[in-house]
PDB file of N, CA and C in Angstrom:
ATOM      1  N   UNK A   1      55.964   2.494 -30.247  1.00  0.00           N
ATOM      2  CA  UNK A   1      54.957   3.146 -29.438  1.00  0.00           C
ATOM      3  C   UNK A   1      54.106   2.093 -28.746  1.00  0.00           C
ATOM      4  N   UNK A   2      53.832   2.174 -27.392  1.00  0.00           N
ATOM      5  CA  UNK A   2      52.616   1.933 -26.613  1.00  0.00           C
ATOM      6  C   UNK A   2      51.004   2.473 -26.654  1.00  0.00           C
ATOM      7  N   UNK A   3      50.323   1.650 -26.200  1.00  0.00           N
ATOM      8  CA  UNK A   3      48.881   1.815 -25.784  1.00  0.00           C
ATOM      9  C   UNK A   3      49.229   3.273 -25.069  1.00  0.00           C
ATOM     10  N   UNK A   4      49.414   3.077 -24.283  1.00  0.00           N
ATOM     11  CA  UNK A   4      50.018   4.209 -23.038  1.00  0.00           C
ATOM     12  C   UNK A   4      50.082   5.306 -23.489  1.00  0.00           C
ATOM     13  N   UNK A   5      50.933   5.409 -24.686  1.00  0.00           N
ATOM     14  CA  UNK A   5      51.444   6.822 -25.440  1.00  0.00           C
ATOM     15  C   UNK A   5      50.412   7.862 -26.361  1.00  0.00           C
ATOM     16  N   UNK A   6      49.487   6.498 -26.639  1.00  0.00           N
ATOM     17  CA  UNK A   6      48.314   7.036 -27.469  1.00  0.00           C
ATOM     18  C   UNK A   6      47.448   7.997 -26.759  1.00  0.00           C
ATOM     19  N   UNK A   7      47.377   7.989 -25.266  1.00  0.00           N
ATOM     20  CA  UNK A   7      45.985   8.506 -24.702  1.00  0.00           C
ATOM     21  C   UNK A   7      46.889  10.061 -24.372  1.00  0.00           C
ATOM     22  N   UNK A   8      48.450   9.735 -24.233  1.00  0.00           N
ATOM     23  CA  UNK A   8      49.374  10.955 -23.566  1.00  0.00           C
ATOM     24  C   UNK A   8      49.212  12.001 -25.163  1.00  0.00           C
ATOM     25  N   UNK A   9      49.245  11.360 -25.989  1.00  0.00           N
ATOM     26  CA  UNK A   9      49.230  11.949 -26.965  1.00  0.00           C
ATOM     27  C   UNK A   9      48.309  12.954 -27.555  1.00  0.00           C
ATOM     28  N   UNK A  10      47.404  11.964 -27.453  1.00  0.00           N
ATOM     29  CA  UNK A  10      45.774  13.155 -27.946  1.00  0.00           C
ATOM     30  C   UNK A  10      45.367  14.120 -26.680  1.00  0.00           C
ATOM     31  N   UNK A  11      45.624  14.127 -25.292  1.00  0.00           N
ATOM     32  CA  UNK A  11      45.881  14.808 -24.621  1.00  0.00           C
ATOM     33  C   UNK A  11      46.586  15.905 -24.522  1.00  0.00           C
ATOM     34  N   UNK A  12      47.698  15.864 -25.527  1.00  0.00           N
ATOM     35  CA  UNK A  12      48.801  17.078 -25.522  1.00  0.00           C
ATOM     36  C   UNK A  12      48.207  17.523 -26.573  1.00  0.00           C
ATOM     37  N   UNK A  13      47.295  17.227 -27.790  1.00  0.00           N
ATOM     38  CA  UNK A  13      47.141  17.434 -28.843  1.00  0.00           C
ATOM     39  C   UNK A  13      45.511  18.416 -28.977  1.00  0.00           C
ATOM     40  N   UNK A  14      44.974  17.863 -27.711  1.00  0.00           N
ATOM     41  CA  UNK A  14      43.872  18.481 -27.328  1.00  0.00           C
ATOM     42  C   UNK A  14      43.985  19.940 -26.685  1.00  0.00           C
ATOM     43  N   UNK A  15      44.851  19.762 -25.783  1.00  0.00           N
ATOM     44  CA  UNK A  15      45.355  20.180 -24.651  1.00  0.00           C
ATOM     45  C   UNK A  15      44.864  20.042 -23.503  1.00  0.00           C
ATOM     46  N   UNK A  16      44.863  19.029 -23.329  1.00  0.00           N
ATOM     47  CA  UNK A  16      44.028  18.681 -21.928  1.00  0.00           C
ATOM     48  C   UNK A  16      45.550  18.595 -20.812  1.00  0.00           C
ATOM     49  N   UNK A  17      44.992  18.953 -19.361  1.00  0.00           N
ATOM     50  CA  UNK A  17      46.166  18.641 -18.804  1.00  0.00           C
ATOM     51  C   UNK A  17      45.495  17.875 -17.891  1.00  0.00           C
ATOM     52  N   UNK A  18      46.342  16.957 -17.387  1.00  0.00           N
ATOM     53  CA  UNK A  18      46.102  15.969 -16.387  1.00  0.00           C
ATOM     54  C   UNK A  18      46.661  16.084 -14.631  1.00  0.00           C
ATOM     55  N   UNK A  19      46.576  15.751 -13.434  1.00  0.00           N
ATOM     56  CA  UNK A  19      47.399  16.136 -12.390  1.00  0.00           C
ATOM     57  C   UNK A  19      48.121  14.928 -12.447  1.00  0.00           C
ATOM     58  N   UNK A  20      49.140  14.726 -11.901  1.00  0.00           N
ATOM     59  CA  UNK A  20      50.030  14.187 -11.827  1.00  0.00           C
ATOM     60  C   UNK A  20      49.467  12.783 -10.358  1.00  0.00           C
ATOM     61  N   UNK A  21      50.257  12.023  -9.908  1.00  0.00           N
ATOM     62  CA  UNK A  21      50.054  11.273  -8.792  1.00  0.00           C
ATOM     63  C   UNK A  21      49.866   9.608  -9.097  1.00  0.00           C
ATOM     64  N   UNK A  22      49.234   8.732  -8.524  1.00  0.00           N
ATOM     65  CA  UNK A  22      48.885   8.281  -8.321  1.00  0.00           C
ATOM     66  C   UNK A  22      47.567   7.594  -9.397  1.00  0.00           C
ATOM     67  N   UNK A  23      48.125   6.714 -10.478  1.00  0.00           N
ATOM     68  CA  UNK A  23      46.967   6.827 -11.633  1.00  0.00           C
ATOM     69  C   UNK A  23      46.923   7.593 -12.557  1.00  0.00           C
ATOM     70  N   UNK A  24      48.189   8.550 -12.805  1.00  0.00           N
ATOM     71  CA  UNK A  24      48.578   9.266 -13.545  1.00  0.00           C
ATOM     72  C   UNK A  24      49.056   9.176 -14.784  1.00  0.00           C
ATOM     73  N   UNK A  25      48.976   9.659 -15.695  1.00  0.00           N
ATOM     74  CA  UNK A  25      49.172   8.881 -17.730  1.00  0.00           C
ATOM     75  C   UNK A  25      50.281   8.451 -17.723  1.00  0.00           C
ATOM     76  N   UNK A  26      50.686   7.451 -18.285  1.00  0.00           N
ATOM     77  CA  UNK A  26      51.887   7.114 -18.357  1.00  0.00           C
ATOM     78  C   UNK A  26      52.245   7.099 -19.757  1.00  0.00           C
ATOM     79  N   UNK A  27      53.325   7.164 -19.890  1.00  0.00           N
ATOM     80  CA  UNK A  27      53.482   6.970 -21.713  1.00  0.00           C
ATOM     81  C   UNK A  27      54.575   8.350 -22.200  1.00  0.00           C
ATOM     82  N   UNK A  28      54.157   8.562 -23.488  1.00  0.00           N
ATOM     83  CA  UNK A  28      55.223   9.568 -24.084  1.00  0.00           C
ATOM     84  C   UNK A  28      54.252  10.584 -24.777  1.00  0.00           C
ATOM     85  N   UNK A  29      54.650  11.930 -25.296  1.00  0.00           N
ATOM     86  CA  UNK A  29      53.749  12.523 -26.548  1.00  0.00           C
ATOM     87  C   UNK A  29      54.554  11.676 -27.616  1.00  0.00           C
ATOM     88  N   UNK A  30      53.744  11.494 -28.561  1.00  0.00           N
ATOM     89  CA  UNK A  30      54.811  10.663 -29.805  1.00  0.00           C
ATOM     90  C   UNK A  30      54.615  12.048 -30.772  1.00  0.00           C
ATOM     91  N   UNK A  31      55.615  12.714 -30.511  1.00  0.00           N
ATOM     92  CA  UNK A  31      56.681  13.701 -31.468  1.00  0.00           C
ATOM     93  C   UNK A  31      56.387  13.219 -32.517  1.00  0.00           C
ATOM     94  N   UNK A  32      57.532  12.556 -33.353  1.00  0.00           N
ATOM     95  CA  UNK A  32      57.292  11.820 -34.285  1.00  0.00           C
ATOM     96  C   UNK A  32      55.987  11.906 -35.415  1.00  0.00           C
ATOM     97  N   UNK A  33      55.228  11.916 -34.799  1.00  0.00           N
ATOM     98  CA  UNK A  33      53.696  12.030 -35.271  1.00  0.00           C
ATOM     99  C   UNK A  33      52.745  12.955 -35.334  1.00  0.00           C
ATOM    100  N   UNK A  34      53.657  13.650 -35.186  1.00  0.00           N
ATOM    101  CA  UNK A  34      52.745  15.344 -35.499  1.00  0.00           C
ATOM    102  C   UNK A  34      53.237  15.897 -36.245  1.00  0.00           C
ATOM    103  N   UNK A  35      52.328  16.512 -36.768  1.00  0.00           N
ATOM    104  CA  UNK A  35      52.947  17.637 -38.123  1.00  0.00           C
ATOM    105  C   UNK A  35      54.270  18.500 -37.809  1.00  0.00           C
ATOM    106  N   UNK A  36      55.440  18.299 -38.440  1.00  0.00           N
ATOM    107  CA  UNK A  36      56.141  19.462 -38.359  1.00  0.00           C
ATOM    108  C   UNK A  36      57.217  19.609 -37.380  1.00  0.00           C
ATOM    109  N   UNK A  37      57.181  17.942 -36.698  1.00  0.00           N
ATOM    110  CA  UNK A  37      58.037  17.470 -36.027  1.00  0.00           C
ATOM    111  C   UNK A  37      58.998  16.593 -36.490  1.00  0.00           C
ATOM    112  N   UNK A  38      60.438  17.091 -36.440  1.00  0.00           N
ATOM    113  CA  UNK A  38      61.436  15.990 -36.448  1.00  0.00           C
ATOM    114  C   UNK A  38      61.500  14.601 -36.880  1.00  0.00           C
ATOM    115  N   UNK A  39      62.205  14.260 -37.674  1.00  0.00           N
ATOM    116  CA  UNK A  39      62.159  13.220 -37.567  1.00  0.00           C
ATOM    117  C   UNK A  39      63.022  12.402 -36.470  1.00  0.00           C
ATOM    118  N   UNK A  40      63.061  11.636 -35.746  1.00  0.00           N
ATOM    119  CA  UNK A  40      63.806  11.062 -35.020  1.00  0.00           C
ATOM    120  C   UNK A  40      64.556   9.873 -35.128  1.00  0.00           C
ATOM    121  N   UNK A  41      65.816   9.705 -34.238  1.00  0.00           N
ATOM    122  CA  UNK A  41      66.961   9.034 -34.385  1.00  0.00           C
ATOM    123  C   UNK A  41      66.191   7.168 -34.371  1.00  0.00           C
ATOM    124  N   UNK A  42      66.065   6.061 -35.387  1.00  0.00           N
ATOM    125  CA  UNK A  42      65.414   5.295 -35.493  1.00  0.00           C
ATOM    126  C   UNK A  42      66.090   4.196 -33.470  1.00  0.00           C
ATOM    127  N   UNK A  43      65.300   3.944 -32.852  1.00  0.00           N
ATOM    128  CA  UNK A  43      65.053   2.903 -31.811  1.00  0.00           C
ATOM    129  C   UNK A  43      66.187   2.110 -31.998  1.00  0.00           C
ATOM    130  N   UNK A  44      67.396   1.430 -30.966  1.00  0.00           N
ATOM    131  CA  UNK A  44      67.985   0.589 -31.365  1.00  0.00           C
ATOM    132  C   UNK A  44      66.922  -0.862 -30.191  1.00  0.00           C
ATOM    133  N   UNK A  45      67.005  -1.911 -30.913  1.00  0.00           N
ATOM    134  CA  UNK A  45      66.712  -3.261 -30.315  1.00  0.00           C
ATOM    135  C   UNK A  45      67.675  -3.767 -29.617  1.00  0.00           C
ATOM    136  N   UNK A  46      67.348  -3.936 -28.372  1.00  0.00           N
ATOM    137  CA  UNK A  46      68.293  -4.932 -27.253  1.00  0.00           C
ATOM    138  C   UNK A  46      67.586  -6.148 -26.513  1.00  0.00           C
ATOM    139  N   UNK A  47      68.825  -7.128 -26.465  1.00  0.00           N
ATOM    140  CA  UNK A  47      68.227  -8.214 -26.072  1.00  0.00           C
ATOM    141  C   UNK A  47      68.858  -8.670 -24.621  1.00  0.00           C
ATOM    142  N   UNK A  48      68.197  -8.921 -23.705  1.00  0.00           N
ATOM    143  CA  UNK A  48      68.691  -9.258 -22.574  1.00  0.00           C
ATOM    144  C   UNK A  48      68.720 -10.924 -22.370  1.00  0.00           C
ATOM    145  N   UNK A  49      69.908 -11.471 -22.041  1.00  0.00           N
ATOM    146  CA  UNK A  49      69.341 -12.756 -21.401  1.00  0.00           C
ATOM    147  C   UNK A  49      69.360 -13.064 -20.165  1.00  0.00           C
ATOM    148  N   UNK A  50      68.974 -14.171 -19.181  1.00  0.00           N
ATOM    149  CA  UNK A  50      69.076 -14.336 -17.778  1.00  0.00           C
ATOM    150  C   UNK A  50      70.460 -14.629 -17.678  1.00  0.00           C
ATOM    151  N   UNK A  51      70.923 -14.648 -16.612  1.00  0.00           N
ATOM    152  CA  UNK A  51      72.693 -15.074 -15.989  1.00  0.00           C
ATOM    153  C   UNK A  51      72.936 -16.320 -16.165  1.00  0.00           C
ATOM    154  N   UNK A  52      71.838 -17.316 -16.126  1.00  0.00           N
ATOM    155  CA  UNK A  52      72.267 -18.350 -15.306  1.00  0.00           C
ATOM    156  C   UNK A  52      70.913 -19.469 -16.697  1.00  0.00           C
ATOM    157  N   UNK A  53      71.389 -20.195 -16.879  1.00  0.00           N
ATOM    158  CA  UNK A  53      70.446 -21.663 -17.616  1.00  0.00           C
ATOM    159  C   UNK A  53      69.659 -21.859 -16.224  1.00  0.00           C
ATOM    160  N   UNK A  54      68.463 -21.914 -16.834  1.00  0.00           N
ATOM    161  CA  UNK A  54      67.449 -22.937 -15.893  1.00  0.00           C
ATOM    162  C   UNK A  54      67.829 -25.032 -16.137  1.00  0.00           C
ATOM    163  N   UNK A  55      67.414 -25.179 -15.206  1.00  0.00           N
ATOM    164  CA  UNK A  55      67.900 -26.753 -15.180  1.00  0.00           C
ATOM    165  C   UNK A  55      67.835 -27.386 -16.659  1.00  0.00           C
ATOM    166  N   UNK A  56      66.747 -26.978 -17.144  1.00  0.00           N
ATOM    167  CA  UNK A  56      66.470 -27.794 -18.570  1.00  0.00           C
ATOM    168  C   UNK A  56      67.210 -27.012 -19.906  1.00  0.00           C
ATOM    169  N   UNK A  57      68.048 -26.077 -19.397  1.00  0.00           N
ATOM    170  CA  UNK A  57      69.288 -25.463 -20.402  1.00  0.00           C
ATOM    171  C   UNK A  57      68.410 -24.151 -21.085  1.00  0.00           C
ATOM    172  N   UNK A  58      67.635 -23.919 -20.882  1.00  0.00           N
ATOM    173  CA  UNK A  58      66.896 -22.671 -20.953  1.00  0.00           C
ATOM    174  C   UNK A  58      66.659 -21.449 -20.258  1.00  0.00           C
ATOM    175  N   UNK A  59      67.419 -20.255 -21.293  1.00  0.00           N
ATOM    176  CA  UNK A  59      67.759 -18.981 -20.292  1.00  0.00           C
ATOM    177  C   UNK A  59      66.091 -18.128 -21.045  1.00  0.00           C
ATOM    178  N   UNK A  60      65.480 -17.089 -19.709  1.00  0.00           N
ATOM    179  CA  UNK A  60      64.920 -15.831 -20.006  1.00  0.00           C
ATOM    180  C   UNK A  60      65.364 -15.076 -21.026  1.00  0.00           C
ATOM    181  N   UNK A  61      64.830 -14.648 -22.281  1.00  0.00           N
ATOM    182  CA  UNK A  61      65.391 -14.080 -22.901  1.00  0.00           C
ATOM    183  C   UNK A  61      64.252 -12.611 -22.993  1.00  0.00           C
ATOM    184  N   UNK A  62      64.527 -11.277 -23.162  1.00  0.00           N
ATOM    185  CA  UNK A  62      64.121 -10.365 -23.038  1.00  0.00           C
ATOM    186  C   UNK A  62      64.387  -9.376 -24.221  1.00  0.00           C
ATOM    187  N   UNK A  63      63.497  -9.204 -25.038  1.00  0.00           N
ATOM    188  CA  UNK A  63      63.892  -8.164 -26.433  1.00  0.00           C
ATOM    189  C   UNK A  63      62.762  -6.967 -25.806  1.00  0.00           C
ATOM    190  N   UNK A  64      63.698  -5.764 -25.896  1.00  0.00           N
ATOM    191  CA  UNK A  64      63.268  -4.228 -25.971  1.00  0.00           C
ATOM    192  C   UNK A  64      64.060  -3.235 -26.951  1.00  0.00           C
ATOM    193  N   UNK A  65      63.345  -2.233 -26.431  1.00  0.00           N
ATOM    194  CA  UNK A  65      63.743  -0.917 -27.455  1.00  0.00           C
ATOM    195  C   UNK A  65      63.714   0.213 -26.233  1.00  0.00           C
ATOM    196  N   UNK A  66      64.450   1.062 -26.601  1.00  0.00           N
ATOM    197  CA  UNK A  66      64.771   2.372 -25.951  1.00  0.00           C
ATOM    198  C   UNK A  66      64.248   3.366 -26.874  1.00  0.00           C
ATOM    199  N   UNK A  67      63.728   4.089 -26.481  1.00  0.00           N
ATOM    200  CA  UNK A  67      63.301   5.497 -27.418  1.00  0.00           C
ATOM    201  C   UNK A  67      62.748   6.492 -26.893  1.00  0.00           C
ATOM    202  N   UNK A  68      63.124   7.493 -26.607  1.00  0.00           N
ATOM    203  CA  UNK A  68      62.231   8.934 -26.453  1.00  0.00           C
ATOM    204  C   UNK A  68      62.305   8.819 -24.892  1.00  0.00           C
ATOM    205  N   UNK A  69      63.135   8.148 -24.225  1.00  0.00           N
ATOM    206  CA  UNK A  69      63.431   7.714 -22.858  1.00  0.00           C
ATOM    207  C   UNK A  69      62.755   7.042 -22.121  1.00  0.00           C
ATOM    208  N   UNK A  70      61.637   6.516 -22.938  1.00  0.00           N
ATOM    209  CA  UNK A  70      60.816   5.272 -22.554  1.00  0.00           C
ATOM    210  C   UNK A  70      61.411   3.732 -22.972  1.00  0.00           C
ATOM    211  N   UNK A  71      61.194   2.635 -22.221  1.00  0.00           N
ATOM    212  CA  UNK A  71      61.528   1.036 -22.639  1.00  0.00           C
ATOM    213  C   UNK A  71      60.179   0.556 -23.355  1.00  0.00           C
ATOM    214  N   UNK A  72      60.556   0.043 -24.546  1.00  0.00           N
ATOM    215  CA  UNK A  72      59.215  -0.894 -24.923  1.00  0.00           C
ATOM    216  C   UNK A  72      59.527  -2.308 -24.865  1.00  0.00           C
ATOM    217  N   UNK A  73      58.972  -3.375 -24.270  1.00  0.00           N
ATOM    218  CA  UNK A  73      59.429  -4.458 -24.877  1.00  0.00           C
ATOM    219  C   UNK A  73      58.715  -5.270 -25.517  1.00  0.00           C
ATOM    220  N   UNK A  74      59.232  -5.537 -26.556  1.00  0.00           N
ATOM    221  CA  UNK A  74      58.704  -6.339 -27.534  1.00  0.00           C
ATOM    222  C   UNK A  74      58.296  -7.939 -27.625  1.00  0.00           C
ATOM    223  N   UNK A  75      59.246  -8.695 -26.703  1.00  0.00           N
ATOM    224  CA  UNK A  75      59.060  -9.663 -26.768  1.00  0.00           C
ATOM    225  C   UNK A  75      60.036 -10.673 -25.614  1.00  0.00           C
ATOM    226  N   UNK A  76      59.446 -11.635 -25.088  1.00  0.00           N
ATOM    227  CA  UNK A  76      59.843 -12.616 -24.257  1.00  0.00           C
ATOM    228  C   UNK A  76      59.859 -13.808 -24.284  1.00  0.00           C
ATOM    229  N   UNK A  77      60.634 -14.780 -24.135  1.00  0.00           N
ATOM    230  CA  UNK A  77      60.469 -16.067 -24.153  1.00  0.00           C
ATOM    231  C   UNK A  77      61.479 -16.922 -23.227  1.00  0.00           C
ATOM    232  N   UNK A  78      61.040 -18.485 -23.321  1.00  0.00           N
ATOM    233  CA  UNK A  78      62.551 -19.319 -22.946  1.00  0.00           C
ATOM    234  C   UNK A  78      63.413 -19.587 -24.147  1.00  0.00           C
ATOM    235  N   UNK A  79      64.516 -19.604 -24.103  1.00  0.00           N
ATOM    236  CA  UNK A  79      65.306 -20.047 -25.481  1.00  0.00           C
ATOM    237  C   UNK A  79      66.209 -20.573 -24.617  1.00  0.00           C
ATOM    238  N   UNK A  80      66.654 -21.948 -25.930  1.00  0.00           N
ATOM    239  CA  UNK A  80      67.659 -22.981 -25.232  1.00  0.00           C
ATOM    240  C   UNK A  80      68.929 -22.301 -25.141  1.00  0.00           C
ATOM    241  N   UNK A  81      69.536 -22.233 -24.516  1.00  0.00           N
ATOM    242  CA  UNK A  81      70.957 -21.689 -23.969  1.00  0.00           C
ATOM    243  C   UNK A  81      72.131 -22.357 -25.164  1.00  0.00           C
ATOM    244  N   UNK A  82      72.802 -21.914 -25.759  1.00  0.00           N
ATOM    245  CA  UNK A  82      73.960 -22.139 -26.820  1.00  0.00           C
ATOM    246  C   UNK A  82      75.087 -21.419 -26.680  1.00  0.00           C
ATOM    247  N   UNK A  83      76.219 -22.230 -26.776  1.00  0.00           N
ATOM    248  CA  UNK A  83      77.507 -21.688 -25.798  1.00  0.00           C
ATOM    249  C   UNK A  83      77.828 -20.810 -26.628  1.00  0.00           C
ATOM    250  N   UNK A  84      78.365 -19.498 -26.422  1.00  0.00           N
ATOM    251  CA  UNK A  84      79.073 -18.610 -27.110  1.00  0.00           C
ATOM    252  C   UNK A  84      78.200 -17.485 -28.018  1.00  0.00           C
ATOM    253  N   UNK A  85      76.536 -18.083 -27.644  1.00  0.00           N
ATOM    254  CA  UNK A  85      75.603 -17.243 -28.378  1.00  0.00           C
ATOM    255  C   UNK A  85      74.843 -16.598 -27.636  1.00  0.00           C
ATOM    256  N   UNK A  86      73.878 -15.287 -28.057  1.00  0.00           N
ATOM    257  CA  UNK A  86      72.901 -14.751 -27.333  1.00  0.00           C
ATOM    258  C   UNK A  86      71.750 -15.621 -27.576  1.00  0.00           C
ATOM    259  N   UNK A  87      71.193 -16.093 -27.105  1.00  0.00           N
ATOM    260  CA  UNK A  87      69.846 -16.456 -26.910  1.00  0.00           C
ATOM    261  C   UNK A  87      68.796 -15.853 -27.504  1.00  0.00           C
ATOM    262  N   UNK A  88      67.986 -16.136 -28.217  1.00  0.00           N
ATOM    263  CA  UNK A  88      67.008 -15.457 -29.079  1.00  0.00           C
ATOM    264  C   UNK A  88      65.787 -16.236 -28.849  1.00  0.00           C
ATOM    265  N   UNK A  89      64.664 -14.963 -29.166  1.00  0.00           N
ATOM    266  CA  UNK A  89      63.116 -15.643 -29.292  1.00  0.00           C
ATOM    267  C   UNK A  89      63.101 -16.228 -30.497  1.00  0.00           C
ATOM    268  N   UNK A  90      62.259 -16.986 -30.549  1.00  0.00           N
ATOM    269  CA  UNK A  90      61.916 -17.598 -32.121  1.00  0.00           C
ATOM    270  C   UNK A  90      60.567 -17.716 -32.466  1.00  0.00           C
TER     271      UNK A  90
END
């Protein structure tokens, strides 16, 4: 879960409705977290790396999660490029 999801949340929980547009809530209701709701299918973690080594042998590396049809990402860094491996934060 996001910052984001928290404000969508107590909003649905209130019942407040919001208009849509321009500055509009972003985020999820987090299901999950209400009484009497589902439990849900646990988030898988994915890691993206860049295509290509930067000059000094260091690729973008990109860790997220998918869930509830929102992206979270968790974490970013440079990591040294290693042949035959994914690249990881550390």
């Amino acid at each position: 879960a996001g910052n984001a999801d928290i404000a969508v949340t107590i909003a649905e929980i209130m019942g407040w409705k919001f208009a849509g547009g321009p500055g509009a809530l972003r985020g999820r209701v987090l299901q999950e977290a209400l009484q009497g709701a589902p439990d849900p299918a646990p988030p898988k973690q994915q890691v993206k790396a860049s295509s290509q080594a930067g000059p000094g042998g260091a690729k973008t590396v990109l860790v997220f999660q998918d869930f509830g049809g929102h992206t979270y990402f968790d974490q970013g860094c440079l990591a040294k490029s290693v042949a035959g491996a994914t690249p990881r934060c550390e």
